[in-house]
PDB file of N, CA and C in Angstrom:
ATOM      1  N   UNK A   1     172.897  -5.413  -1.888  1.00  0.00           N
ATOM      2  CA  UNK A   1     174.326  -5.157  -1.809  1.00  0.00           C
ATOM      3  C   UNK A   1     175.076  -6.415  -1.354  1.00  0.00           C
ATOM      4  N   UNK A   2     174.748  -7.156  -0.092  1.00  0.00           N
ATOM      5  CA  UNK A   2     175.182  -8.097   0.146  1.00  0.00           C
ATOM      6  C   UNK A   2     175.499  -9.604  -1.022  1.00  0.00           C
ATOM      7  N   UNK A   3     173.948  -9.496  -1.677  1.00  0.00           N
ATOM      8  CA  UNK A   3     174.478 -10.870  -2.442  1.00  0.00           C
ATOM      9  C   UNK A   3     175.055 -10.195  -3.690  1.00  0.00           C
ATOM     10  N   UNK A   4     175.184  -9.146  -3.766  1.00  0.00           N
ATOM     11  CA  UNK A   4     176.922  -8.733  -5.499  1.00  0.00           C
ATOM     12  C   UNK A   4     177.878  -9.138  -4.429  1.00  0.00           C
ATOM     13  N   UNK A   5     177.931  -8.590  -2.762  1.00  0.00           N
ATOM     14  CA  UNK A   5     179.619  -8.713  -2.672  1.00  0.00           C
ATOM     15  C   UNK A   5     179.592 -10.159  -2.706  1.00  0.00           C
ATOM     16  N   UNK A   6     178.827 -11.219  -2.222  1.00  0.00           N
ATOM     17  CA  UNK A   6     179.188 -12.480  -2.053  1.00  0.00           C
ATOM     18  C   UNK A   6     179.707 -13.396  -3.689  1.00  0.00           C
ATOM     19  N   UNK A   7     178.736 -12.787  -4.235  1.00  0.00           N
ATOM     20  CA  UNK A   7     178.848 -13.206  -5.861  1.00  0.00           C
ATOM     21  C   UNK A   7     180.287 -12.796  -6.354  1.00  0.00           C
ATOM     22  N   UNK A   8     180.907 -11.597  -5.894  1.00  0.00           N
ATOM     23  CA  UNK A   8     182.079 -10.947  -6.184  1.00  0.00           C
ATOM     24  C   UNK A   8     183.596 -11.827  -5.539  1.00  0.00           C
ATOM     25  N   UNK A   9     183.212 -12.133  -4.499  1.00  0.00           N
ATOM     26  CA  UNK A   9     184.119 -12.671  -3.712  1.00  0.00           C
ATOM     27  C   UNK A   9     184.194 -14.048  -4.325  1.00  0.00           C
ATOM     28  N   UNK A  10     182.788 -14.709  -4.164  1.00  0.00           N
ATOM     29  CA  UNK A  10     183.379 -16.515  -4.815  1.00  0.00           C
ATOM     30  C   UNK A  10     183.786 -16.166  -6.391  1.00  0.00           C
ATOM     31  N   UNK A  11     183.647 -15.154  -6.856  1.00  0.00           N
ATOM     32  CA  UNK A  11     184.427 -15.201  -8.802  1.00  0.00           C
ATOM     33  C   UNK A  11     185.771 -14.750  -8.395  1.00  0.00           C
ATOM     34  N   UNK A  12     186.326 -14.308  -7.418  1.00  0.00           N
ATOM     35  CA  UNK A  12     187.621 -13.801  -7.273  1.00  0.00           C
ATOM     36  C   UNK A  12     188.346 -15.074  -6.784  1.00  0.00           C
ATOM     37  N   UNK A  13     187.414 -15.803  -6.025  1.00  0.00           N
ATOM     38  CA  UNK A  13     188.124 -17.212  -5.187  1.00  0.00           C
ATOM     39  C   UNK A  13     188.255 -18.163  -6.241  1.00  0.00           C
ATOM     40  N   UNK A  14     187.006 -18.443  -7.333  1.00  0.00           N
ATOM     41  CA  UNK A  14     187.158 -19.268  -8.224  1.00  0.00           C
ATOM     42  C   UNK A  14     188.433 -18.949  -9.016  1.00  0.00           C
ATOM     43  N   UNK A  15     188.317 -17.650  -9.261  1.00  0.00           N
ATOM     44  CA  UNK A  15     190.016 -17.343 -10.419  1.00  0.00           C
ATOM     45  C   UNK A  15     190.792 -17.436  -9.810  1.00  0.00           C
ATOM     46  N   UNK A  16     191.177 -17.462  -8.657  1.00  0.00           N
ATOM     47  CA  UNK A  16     192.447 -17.366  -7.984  1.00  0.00           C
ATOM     48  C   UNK A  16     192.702 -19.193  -8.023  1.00  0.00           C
ATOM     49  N   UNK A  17     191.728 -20.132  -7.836  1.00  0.00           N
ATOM     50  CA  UNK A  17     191.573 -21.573  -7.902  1.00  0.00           C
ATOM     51  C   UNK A  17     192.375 -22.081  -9.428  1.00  0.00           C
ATOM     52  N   UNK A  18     191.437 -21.731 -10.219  1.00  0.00           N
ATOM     53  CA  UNK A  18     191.921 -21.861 -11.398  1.00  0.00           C
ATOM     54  C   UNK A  18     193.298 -21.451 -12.150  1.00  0.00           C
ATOM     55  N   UNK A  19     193.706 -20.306 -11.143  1.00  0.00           N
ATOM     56  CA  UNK A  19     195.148 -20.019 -12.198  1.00  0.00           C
ATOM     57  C   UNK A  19     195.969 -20.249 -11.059  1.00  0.00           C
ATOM     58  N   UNK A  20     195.698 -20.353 -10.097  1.00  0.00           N
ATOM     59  CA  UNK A  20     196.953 -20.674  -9.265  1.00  0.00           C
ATOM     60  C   UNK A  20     197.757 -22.153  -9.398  1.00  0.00           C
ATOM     61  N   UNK A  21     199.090 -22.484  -9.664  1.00  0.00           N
ATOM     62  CA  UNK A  21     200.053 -23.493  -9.814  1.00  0.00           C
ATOM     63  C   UNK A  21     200.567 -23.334  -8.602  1.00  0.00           C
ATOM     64  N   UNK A  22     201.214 -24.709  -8.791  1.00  0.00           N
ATOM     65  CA  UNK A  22     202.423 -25.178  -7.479  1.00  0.00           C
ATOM     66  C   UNK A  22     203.511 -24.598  -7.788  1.00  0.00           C
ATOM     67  N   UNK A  23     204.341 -24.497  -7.113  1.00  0.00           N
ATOM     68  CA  UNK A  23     205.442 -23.971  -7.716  1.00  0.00           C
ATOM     69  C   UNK A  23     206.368 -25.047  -7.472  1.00  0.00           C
ATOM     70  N   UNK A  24     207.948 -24.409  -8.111  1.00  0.00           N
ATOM     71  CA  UNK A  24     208.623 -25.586  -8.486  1.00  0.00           C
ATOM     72  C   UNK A  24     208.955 -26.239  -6.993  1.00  0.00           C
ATOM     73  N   UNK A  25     209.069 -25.714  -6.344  1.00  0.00           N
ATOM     74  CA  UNK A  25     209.409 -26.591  -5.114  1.00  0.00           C
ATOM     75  C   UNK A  25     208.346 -27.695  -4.214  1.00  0.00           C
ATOM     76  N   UNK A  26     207.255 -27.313  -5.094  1.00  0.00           N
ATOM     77  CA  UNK A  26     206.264 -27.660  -4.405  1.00  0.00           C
ATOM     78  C   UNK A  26     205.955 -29.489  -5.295  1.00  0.00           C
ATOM     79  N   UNK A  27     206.467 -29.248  -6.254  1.00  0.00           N
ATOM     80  CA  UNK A  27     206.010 -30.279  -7.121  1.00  0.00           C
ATOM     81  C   UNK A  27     206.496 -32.051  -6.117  1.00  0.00           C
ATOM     82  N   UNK A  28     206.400 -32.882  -6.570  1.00  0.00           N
ATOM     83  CA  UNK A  28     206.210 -34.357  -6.280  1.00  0.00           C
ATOM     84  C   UNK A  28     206.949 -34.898  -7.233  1.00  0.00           C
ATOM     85  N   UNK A  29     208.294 -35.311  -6.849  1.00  0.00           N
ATOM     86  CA  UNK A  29     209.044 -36.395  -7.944  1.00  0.00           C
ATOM     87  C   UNK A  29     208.272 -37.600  -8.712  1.00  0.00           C
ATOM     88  N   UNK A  30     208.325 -37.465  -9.609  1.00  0.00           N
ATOM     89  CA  UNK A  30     207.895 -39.196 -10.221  1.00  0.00           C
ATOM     90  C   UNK A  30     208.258 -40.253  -9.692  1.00  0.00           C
ATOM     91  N   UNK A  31     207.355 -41.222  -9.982  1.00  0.00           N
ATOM     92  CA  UNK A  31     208.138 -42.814  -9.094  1.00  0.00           C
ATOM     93  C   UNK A  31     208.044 -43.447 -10.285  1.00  0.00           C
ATOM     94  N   UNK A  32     208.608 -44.820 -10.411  1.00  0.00           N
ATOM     95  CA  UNK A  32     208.672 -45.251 -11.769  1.00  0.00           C
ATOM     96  C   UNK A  32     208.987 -47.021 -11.382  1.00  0.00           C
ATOM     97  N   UNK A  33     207.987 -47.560 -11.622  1.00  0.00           N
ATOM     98  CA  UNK A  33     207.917 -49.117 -11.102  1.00  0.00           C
ATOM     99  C   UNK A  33     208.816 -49.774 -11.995  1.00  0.00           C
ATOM    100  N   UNK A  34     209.715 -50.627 -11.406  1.00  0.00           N
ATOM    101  CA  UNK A  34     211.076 -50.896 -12.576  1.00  0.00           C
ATOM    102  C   UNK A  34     209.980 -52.388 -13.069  1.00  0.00           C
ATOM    103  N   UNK A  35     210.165 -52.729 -14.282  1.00  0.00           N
ATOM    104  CA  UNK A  35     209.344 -53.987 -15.233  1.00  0.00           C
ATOM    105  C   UNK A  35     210.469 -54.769 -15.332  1.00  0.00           C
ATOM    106  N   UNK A  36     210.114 -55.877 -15.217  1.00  0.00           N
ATOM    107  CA  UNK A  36     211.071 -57.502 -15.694  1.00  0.00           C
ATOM    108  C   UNK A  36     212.440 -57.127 -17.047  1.00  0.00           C
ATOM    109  N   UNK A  37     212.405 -56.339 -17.728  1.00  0.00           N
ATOM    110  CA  UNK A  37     213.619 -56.041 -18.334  1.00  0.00           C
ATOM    111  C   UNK A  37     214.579 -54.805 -18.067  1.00  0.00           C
ATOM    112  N   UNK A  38     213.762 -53.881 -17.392  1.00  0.00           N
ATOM    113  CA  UNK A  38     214.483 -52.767 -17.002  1.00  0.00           C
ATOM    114  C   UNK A  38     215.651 -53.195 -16.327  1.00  0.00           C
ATOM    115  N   UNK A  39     216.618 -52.226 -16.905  1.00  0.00           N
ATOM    116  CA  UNK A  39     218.082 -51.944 -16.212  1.00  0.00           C
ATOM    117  C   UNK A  39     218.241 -50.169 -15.691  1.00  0.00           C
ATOM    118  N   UNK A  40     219.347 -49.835 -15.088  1.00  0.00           N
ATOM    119  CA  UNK A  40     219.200 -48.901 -14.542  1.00  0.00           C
ATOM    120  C   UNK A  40     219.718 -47.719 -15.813  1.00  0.00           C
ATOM    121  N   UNK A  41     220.396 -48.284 -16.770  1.00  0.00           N
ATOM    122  CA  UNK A  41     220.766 -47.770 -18.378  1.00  0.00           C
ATOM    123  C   UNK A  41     219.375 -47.362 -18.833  1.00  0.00           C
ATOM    124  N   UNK A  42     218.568 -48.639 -19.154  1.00  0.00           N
ATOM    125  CA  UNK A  42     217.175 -48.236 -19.476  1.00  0.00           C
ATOM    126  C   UNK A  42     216.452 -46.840 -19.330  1.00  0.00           C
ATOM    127  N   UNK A  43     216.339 -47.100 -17.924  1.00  0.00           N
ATOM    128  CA  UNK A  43     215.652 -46.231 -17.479  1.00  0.00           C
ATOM    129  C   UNK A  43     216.185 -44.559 -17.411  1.00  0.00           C
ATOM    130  N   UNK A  44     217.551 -44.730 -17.133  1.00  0.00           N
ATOM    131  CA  UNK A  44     218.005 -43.447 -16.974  1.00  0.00           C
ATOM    132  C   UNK A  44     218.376 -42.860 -18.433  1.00  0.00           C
ATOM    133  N   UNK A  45     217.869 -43.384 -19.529  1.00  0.00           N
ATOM    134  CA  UNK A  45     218.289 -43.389 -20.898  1.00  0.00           C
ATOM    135  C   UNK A  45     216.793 -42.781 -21.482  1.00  0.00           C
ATOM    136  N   UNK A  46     215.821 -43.548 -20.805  1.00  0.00           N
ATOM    137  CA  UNK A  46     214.618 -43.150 -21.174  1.00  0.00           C
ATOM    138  C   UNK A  46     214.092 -41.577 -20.161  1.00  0.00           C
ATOM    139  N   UNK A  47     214.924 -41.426 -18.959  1.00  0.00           N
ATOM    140  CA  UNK A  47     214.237 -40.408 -18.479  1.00  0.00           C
ATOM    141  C   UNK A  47     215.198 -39.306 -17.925  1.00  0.00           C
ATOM    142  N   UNK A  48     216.548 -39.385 -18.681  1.00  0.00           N
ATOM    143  CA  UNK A  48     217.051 -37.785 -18.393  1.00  0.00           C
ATOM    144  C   UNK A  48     217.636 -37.686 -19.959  1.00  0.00           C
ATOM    145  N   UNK A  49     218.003 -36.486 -20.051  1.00  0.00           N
ATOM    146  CA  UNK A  49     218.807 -35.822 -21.269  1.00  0.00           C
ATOM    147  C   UNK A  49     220.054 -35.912 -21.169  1.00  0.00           C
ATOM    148  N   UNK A  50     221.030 -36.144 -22.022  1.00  0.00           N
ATOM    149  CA  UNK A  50     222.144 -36.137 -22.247  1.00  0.00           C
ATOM    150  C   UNK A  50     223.005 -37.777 -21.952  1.00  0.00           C
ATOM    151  N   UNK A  51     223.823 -37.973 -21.179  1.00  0.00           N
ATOM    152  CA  UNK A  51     224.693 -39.220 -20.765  1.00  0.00           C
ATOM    153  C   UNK A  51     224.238 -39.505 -19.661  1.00  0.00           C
ATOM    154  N   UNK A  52     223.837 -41.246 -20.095  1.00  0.00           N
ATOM    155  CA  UNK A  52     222.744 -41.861 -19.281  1.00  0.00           C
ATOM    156  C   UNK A  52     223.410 -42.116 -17.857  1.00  0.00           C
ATOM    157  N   UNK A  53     225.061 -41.748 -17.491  1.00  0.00           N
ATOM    158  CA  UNK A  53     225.566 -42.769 -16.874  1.00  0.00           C
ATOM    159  C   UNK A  53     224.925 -41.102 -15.544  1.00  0.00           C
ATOM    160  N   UNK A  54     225.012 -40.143 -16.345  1.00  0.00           N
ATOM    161  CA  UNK A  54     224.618 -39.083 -15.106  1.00  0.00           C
ATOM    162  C   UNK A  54     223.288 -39.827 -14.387  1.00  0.00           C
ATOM    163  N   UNK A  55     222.365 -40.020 -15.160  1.00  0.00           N
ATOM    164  CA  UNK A  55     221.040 -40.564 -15.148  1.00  0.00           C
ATOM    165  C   UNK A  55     220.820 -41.627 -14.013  1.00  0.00           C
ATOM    166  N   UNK A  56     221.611 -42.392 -14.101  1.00  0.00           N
ATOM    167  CA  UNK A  56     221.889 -43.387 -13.151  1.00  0.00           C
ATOM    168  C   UNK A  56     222.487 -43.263 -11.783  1.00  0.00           C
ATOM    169  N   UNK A  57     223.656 -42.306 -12.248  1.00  0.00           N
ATOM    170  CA  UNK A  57     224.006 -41.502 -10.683  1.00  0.00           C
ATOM    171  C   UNK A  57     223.393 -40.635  -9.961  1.00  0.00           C
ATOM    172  N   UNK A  58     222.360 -40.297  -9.851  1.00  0.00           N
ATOM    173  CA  UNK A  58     221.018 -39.634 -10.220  1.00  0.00           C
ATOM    174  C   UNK A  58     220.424 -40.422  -9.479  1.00  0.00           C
ATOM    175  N   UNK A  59     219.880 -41.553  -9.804  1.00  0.00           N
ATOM    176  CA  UNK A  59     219.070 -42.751  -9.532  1.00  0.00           C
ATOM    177  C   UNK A  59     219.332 -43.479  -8.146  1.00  0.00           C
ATOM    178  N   UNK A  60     220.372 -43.886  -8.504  1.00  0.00           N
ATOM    179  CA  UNK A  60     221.688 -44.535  -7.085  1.00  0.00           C
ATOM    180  C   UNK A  60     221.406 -43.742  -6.370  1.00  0.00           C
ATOM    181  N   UNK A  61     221.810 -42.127  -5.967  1.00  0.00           N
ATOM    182  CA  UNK A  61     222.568 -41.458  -4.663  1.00  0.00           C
ATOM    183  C   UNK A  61     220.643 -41.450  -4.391  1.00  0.00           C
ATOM    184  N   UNK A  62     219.606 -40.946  -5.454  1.00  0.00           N
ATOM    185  CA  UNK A  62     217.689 -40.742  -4.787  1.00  0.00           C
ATOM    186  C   UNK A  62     217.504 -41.765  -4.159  1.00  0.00           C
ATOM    187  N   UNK A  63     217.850 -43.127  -4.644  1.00  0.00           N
ATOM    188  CA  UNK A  63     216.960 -44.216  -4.357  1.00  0.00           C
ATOM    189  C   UNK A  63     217.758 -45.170  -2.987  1.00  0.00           C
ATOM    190  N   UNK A  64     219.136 -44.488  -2.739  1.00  0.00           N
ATOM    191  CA  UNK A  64     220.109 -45.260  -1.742  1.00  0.00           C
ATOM    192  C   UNK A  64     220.463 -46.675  -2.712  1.00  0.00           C
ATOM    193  N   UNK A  65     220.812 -46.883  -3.843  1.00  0.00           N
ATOM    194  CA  UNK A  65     221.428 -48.178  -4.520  1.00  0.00           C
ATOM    195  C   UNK A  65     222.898 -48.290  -4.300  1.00  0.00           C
ATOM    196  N   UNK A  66     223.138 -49.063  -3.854  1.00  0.00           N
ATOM    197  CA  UNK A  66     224.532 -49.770  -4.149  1.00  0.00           C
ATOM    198  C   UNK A  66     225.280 -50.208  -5.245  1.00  0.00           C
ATOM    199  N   UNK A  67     224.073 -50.744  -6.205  1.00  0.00           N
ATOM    200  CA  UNK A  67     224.886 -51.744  -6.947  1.00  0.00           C
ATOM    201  C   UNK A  67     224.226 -51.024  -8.421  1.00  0.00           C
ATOM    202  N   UNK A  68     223.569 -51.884  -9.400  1.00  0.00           N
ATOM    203  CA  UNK A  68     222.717 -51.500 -10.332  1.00  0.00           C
ATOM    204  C   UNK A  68     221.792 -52.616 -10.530  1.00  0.00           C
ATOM    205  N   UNK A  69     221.830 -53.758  -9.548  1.00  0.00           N
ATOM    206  CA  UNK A  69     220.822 -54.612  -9.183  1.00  0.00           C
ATOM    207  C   UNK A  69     219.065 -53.983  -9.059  1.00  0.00           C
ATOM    208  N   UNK A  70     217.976 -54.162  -9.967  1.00  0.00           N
ATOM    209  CA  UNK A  70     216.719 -53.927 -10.064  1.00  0.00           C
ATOM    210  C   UNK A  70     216.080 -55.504  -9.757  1.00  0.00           C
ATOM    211  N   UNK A  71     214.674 -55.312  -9.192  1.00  0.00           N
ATOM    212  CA  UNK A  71     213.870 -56.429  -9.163  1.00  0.00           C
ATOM    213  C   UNK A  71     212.481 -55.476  -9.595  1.00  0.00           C
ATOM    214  N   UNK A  72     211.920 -56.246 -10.320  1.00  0.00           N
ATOM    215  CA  UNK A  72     210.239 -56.214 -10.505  1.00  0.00           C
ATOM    216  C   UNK A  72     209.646 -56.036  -9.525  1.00  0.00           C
ATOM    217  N   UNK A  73     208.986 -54.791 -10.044  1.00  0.00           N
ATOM    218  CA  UNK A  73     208.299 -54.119  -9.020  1.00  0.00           C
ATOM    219  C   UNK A  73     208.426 -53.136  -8.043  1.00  0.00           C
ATOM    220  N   UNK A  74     210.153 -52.831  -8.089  1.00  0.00           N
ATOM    221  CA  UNK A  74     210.992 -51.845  -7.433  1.00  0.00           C
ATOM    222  C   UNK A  74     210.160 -50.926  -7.713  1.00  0.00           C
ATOM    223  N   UNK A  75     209.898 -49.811  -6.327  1.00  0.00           N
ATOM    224  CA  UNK A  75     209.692 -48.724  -6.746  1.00  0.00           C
ATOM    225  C   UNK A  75     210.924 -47.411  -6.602  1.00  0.00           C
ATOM    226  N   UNK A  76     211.005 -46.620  -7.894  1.00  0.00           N
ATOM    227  CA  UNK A  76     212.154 -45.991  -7.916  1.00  0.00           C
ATOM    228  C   UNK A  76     212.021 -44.460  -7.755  1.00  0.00           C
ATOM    229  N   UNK A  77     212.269 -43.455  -7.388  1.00  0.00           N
ATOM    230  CA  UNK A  77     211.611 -41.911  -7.308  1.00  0.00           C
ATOM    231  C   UNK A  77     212.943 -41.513  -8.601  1.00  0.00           C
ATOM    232  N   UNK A  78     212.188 -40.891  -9.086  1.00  0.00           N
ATOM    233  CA  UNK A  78     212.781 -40.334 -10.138  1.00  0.00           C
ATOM    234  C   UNK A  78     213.008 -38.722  -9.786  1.00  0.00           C
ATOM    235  N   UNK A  79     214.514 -38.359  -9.413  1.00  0.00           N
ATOM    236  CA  UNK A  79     214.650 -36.829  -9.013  1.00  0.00           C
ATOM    237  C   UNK A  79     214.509 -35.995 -10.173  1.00  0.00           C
TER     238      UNK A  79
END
């Protein structure tokens, strides 16, 4: 009896492993290493939908930017 319940219990722990997700709050923003041509257009062109200039304001208020000044190698969190 003992080794079905144990056998029973780790297949219930394994499925619960396997289908369980993070949820949305739980997730981890992207970071996104700015490269020698990137601009903040670029990037916010390549990684939101619609008008890039949202994209960028976006970028600015996550990352604390001032300006739209990038250097190589910046690391940027992408909200």
């Amino acid at each position: 009896m003992f080794p079905k319940l144990v056998m029973i219990v780790l297949a219930a722990a394994l499925a619960v492993g396997i289908y369980a997700r993070p949820s949305g709050g739980a997730e981890h923003p992207g970071v996104y290493v700015v490269k020698p041509a990137d601009t903040l257009w670029s990037i916010a062109a390549s990684h939101y939908a619609g008008d890039p200039r949202d994209g960028i304001w976006k970028l600015q208020q996550r990352n604390h930017l001032d300006g739209t000044t990038l250097v190589p190698g910046e690391r940027l969190v992408l909200p």
